[in-house]
Protein backbone atom coordinates (compact mmCIF):
# COMPACT_ATOMS: atom_id res chain seq x y z
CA UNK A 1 138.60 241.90 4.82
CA UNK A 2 141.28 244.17 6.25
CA UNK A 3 142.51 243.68 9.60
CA UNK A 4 141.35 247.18 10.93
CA UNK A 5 138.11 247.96 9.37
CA UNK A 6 136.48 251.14 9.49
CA UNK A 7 134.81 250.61 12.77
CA UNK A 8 131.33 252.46 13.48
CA UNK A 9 132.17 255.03 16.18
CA UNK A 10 129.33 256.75 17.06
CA UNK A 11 125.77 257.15 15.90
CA UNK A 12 125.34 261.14 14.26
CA UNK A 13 121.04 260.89 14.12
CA UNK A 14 119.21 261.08 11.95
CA UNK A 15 119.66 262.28 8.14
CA UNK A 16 118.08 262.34 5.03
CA UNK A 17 119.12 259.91 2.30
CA UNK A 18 121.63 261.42 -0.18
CA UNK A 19 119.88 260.31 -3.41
CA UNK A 20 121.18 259.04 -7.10
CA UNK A 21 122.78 262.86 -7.58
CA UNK A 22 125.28 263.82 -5.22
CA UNK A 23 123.98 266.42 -2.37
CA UNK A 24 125.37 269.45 -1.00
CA UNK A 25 128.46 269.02 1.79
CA UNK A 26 126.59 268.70 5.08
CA UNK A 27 129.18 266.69 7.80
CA UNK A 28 132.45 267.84 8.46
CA UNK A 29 135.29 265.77 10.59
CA UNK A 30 138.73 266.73 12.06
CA UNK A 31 141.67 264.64 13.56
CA UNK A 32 144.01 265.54 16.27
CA UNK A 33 146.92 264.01 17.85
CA UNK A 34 144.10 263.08 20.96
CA UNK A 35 140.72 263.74 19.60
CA UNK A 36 138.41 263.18 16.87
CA UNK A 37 136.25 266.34 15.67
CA UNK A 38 132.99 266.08 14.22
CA UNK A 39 130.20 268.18 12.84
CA UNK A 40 126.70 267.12 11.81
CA UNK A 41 123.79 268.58 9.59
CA UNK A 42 122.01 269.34 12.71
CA UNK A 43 124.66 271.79 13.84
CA UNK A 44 126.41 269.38 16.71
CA UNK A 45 129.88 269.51 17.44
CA UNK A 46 130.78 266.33 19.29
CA UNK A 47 134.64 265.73 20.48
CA UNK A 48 135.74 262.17 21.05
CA UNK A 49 138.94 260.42 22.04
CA UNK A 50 141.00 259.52 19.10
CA UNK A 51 142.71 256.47 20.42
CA UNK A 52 139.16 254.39 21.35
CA UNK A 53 138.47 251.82 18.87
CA UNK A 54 134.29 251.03 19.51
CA UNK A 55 130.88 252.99 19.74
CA UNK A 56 130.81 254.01 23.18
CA UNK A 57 129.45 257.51 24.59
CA UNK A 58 131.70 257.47 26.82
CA UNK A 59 134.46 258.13 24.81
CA UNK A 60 132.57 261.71 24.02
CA UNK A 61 134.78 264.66 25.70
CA UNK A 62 131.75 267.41 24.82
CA UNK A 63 128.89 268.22 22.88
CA UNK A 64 128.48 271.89 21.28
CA UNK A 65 125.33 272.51 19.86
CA UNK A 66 124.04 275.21 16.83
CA UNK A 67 121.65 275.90 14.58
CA UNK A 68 122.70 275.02 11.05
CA UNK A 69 125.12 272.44 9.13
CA UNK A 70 128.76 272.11 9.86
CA UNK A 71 130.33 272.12 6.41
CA UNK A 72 133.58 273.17 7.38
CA UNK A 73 136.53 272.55 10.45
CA UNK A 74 140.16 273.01 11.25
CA UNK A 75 141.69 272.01 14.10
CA UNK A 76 144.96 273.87 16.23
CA UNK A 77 146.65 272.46 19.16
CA UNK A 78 144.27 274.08 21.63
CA UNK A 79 140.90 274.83 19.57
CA UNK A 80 138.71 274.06 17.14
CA UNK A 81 137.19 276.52 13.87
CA UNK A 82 134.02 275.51 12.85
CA UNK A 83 132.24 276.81 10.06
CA UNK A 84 128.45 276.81 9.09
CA UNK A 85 125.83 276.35 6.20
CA UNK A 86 123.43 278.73 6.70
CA UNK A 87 122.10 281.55 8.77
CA UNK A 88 124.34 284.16 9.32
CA UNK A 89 127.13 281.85 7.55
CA UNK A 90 128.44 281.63 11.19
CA UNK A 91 132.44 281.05 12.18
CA UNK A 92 132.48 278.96 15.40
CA UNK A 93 135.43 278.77 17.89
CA UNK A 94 135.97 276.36 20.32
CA UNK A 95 137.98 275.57 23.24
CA UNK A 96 139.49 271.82 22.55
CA UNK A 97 139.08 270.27 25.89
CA UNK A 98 135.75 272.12 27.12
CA UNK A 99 133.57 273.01 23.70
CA UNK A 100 133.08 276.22 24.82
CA UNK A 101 133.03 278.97 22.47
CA UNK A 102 136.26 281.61 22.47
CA UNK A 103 134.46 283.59 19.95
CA UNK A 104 132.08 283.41 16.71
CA UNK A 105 131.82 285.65 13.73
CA UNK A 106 129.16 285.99 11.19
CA UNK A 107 130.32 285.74 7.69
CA UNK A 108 126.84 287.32 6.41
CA UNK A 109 128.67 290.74 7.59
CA UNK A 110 130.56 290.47 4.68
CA UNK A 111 129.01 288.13 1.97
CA UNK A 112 125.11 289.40 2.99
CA UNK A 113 122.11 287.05 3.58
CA UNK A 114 120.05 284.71 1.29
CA UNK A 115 118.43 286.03 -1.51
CA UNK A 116 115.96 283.44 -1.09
CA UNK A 117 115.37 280.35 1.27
CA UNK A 118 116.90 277.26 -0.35
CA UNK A 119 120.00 276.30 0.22
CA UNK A 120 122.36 276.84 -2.72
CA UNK A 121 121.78 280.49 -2.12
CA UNK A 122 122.89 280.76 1.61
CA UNK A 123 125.95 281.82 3.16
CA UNK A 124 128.67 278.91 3.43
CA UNK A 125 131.35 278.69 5.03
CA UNK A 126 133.71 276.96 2.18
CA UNK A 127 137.16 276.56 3.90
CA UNK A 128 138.88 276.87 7.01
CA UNK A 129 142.92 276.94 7.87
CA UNK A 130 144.84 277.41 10.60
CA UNK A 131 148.68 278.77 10.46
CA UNK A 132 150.84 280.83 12.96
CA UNK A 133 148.90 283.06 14.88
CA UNK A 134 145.94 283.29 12.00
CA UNK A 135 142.89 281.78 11.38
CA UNK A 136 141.97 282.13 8.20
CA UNK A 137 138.23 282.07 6.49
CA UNK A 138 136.89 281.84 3.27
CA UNK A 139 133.03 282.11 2.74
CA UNK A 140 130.74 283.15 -0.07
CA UNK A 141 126.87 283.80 -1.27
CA UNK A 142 125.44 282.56 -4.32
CA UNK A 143 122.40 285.00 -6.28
CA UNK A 144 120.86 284.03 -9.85
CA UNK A 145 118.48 286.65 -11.43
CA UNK A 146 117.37 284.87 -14.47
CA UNK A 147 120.53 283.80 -16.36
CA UNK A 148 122.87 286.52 -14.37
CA UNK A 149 124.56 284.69 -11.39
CA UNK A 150 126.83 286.39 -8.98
CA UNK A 151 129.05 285.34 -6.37
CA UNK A 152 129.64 287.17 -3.47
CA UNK A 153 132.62 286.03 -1.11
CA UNK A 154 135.22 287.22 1.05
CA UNK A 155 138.43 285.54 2.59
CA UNK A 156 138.98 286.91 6.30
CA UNK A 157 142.24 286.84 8.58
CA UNK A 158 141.48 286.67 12.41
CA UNK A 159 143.81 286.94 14.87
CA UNK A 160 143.28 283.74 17.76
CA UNK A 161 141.68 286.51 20.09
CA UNK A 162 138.94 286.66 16.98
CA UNK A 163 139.78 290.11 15.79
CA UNK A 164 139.47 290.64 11.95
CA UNK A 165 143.38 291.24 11.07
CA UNK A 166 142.93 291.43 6.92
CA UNK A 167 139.97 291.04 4.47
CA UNK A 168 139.66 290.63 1.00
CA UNK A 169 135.84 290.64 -0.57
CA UNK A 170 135.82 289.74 -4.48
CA UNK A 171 132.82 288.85 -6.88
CA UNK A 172 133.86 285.40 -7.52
CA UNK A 173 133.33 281.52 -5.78
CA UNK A 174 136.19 280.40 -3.22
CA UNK A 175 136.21 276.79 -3.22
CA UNK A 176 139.78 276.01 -0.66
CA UNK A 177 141.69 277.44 1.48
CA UNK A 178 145.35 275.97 2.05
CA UNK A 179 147.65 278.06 4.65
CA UNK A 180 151.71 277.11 5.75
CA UNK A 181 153.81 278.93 7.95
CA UNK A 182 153.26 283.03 6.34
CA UNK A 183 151.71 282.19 3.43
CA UNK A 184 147.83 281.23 2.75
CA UNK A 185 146.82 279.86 -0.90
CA UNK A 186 142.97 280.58 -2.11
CA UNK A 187 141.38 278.80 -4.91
CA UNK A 188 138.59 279.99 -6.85
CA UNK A 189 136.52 277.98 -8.79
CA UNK A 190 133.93 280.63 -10.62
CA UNK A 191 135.39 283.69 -11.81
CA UNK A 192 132.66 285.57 -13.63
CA UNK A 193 134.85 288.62 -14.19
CA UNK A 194 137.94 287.37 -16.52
CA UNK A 195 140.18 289.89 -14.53
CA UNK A 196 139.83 287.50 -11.47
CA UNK A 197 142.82 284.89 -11.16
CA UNK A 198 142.09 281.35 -10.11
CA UNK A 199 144.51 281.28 -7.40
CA UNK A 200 146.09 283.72 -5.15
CA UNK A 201 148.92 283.70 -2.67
CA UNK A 202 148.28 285.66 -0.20
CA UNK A 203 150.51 286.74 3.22
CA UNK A 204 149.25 285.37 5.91
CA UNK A 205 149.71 288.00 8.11
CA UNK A 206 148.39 290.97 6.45
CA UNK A 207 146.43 289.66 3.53
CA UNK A 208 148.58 291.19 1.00
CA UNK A 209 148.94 289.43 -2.36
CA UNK A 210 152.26 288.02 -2.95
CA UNK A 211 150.96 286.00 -6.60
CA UNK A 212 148.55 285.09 -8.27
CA UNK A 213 148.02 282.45 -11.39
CA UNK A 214 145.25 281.20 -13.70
CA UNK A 215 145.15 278.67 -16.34
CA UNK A 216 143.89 281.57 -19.19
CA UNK A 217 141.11 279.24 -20.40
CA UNK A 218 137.84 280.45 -21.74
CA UNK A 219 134.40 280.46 -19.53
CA UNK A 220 134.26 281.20 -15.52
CA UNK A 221 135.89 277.34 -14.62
CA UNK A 222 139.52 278.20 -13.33
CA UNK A 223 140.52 276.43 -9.86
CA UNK A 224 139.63 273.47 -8.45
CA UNK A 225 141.97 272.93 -5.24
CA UNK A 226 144.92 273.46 -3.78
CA UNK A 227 147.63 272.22 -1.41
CA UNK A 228 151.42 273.38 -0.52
CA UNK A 229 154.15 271.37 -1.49
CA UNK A 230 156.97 272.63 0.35
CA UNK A 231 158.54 275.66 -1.81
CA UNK A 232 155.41 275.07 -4.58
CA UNK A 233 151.37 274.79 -4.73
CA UNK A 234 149.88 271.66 -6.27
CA UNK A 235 147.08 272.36 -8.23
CA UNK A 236 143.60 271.17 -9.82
CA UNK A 237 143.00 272.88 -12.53
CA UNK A 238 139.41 273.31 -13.71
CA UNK A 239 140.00 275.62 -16.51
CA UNK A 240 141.96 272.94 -18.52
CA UNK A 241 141.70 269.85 -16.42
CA UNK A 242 145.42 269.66 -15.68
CA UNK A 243 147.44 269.08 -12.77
CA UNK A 244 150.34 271.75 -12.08
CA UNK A 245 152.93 272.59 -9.43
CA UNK A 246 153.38 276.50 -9.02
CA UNK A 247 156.41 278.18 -7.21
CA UNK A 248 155.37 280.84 -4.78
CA UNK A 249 155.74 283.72 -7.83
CA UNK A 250 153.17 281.79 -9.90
CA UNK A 251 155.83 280.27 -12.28
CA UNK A 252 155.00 276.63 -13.55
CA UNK A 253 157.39 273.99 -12.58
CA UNK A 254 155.18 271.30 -14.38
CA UNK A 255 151.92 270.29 -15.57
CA UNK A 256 150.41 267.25 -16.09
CA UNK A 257 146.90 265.90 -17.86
CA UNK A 258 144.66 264.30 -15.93
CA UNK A 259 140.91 264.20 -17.89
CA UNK A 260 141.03 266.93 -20.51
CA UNK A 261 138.70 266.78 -23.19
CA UNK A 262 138.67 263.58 -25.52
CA UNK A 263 136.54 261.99 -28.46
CA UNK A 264 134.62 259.19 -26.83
CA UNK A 265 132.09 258.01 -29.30
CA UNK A 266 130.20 260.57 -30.47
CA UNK A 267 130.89 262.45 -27.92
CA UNK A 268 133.58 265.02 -26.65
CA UNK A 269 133.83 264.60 -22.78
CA UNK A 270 136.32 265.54 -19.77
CA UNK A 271 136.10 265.23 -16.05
CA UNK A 272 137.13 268.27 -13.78
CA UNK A 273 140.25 267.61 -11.25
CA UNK A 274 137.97 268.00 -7.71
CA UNK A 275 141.19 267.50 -5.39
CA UNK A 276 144.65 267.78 -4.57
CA UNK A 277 146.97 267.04 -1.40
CA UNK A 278 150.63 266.42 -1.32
CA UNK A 279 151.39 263.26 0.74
CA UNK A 280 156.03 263.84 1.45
CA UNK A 281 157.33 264.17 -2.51
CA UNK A 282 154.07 262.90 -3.77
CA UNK A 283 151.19 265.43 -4.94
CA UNK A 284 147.80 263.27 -5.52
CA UNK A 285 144.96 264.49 -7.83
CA UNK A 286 141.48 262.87 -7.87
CA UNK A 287 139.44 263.56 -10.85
CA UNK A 288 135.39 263.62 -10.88
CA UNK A 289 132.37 263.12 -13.19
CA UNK A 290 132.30 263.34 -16.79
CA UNK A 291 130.37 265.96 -18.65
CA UNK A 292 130.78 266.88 -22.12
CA UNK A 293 130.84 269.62 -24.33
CA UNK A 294 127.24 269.67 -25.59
CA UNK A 295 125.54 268.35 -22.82
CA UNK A 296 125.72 267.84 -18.88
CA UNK A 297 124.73 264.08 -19.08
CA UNK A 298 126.40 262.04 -21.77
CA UNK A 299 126.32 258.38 -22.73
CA UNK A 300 129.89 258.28 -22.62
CA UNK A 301 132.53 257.75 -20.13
CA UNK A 302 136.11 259.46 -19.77
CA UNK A 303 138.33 257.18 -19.06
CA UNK A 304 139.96 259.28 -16.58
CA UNK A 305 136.85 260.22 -14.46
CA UNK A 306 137.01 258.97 -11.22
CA UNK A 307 140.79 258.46 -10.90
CA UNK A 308 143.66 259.40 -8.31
CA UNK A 309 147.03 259.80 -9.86
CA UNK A 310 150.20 260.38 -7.79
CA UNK A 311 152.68 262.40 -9.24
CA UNK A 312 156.24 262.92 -8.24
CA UNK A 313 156.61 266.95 -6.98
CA UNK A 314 160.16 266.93 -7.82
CA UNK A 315 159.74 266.11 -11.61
CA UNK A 316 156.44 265.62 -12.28
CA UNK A 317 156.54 261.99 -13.32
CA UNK A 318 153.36 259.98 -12.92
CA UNK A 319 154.21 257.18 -10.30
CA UNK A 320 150.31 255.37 -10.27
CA UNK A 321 146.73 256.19 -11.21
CA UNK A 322 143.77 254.18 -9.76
CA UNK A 323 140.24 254.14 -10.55
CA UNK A 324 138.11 255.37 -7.39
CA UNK A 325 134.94 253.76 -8.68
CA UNK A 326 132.60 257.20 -7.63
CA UNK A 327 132.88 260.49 -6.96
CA UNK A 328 135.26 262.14 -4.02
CA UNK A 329 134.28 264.33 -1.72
CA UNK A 330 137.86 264.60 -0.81
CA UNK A 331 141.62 264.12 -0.90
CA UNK A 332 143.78 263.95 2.64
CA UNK A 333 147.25 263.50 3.22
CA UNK A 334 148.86 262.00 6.68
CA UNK A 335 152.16 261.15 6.67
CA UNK A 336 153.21 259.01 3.96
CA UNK A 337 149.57 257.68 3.43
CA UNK A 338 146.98 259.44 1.09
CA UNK A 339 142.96 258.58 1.48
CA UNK A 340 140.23 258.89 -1.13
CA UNK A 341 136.24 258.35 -0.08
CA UNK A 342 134.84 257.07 -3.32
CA UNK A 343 131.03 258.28 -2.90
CA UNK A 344 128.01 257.31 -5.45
CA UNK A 345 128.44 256.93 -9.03
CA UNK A 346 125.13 258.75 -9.82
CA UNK A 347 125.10 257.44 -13.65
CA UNK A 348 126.28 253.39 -12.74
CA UNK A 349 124.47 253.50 -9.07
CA UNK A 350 126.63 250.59 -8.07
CA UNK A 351 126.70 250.72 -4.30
CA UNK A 352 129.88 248.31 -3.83
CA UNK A 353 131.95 251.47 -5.12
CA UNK A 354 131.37 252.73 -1.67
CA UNK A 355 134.47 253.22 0.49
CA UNK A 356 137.65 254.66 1.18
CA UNK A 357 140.77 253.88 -0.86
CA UNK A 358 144.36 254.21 1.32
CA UNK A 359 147.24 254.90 -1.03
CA UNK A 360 151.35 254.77 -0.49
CA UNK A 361 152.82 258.02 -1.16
CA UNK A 362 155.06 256.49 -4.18
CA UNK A 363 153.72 252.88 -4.46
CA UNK A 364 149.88 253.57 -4.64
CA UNK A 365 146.92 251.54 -3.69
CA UNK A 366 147.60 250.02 -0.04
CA UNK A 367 143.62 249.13 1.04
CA UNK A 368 139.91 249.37 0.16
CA UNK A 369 137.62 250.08 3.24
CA UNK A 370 134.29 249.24 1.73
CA UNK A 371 131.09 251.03 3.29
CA UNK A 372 127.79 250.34 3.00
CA UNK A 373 126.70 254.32 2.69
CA UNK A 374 128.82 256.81 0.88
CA UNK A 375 131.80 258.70 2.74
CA UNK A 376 131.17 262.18 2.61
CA UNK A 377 133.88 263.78 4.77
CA UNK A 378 137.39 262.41 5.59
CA UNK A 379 140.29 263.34 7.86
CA UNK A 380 143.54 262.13 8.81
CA UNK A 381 145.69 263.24 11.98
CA UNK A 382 146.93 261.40 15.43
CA UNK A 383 147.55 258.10 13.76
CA UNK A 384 143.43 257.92 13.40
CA UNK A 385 141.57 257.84 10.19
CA UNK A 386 138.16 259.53 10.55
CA UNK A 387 135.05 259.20 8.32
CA UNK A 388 131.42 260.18 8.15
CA UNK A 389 129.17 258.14 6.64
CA UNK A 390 126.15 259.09 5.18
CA UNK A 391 123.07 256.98 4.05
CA UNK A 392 122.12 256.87 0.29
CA UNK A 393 118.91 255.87 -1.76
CA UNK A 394 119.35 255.24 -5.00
CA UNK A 395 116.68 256.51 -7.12
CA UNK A 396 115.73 253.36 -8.93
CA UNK A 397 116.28 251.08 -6.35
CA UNK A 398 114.11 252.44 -2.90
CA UNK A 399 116.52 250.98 -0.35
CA UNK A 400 118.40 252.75 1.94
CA UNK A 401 122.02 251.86 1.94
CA UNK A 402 123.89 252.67 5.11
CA UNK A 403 123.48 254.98 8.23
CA UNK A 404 124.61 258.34 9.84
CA UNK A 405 127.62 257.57 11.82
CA UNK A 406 131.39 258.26 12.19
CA UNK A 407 133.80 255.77 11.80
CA UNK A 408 137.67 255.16 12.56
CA UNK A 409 140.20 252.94 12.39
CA UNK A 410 144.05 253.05 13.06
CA UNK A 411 146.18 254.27 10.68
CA UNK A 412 148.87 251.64 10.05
């Protein structure tokens, strides 16, 4: 048992069970040098001091209540950006110390409002980042009319006073936002229109495109994630599976394969890179499920799915790949540590690969925090590691496996 377990922190309500199959990002968490963020499916936006160590309500500094999911935060040194499932696909901004909001912006303005009233198809706001004196947006809509399916997004600068500084609106499916000092990074992971680039560079300031990059593979696939790495991007490839490191023109520095396609069986499979962060010279990629090439639920395994692998961002050397056990809903660097939640394995349904694996920048696995429920959002900041916890039934079992609740524990 480690000596600082994840600790239950505070009780979040009540939740429907995530089942066998993994379901849609509902929680969101944030970590500050002197607070701990977090956002619930029920809307609620509860701020609590990062250096308690136990459940107590008196550690709560405010409460914010809305209407839909918080799928999405960021926090500055003085606020908070929240962003929503749902509804008008609403931006939230709040004061740090008080919860009261500075200003709020609807992202349906730009993206439009569900074609119909299930969730997949309503606004979502995907990613949030904070850098200089922008806060930066990215949201989309999903539409299907019979076999046609169209994304409709749009990645918005705001000034902190709220006031829309740049815009950029593009038929395709932003899945992260990464910003640093005056440049912001956008990954796209569907791009039905082949003219559409995986990743763009944008500046910050104006919303100008400074590069752009894609990995040139067939289908709509292209970007997975995305993180700076001083003078370079780290990134997950979905188009070809592979791990690169781009300098700010788009040039490859390296590459690296982390679960491209391979002959397993009787079967050709692969597993798509989900995440990336970059942990001080070290970039880590976490790899997800297997599928395969002629169907979306083979018998086989890749024996890459499920992995983190640190790589070396000055060379590109592989310094240590671990198996995760389940799928990640997330990658997040502080300092010289690196943190993976292993979720549900929905084909093995083994519920001891719940948890969340610490890593060493350049030595690798440093601790297992096993939970009884799957860890669906993760963050890092303040010396505090922060978790949300969601409970899980298994399809073929009928027991309920955990509870929804935040966690913490030190960071040592």
């Amino acid at each position: 048992m480690p000596s600082a377990p994840l600790s239950a922190r505070r009780d979040l309500g009540e939740v429907d069970p995530a089942s066998s199959r993994h379901n849609w990002t509902r929680s969101a968490v944030a970590a500050t040098d002197d607070a701990v963020f977090v956002g619930t499916a029920a809307g609620r936006v509860v701020a609590l001091e990062a250096a308690a160590d136990s459940a107590s309500d008196s550690d709560d500094r405010w409460e914010a209540r809305g209407d839909n999911p918080v799928v999405s935060m960021a926090a500055a040194d003085d606020f908070l950006v929240v962003g929503e499932r749902g509804g008008d696909g609403l931006v939230r901004v709040l004061d740090a110390e008080t919860g009261d909001a500075r200003w709020t912006y609807a992202t349906t303005d730009d993206v439009g409002t569900a074609a119909r009233d299930s969730l997949f198809f309503r606004p979502y706001v995907v990613d949030l980042a904070v850098t200089g004196d922008r806060v930066v947006v990215a949201a989309r809509r999903y539409e299907r009319d019979g076999d046609e399916r169209v994304w409709r997004s749009v990645v918005l600068g705001f000034g902190r006073d709220g006031r829309v500084a740049w815009r950029r609106r593009v038929h395709a499916s932003p899945i992260a936002v990464a910003a640093e000092g005056d440049r912001v990074a956008v990954a796209y992971n569907r791009c039905p229109n082949p003219e559409q680039n995986g990743l763009v560079l944008l500046d910050a300031h104006t919303g100008g495109r400074v590069a752009s990059w894609d990995p040139g593979t067939d289908g709509d696939r292209r970007v997975g994630d995305v993180a700076f790495a001083g003078d370079a991007l780290a990134v997950a490839s979905h188009g070809d599976k592979r791990g690169y490191l781009l300098d700010f023109e788009g040039n490859e520095r390296w590459r690296i394969d982390l679960a491209s396609e391979r002959r397993v069986g009787d079967e050709t499979v692969y597993a798509y890179p989900t995440h990336v962060c970059v942990a001080g010279e070290t970039a880590a990629f976490v790899t997800g499920n297997t599928f395969a090439e002629s169907t979306r639920d083979p018998d086989a395994r890749h024996p890459d799915e499920h992995t983190a692998v640190g790589v070396s961002v000055d060379g590109g050397e592989r310094l240590w790949t671990r198996d995760t056990g389940g799928f990640a809903r997330a990658a997040v660097a502080a300092g010289s540590r690196v943190f993976v939640p292993s979720a549900q394995h929905f084909r093995e349904r083994e519920a001891d690969r719940h948890g969340v694996h610490t890593f060493g920048a350049t030595a690798g696995h440093v601790r297992t925090d096993d939970l009884p429920g799957i860890p669906t959002a993760v963050a890092a900041g303040g010396g505090v590691l922060a978790v949300v916890e969601e409970p899980v039934e298994y399809h073929d079992e009928g027991v309920t496996r955990g509870a929804y609740r935040l966690r913490t524990r030190p960071i040592r």
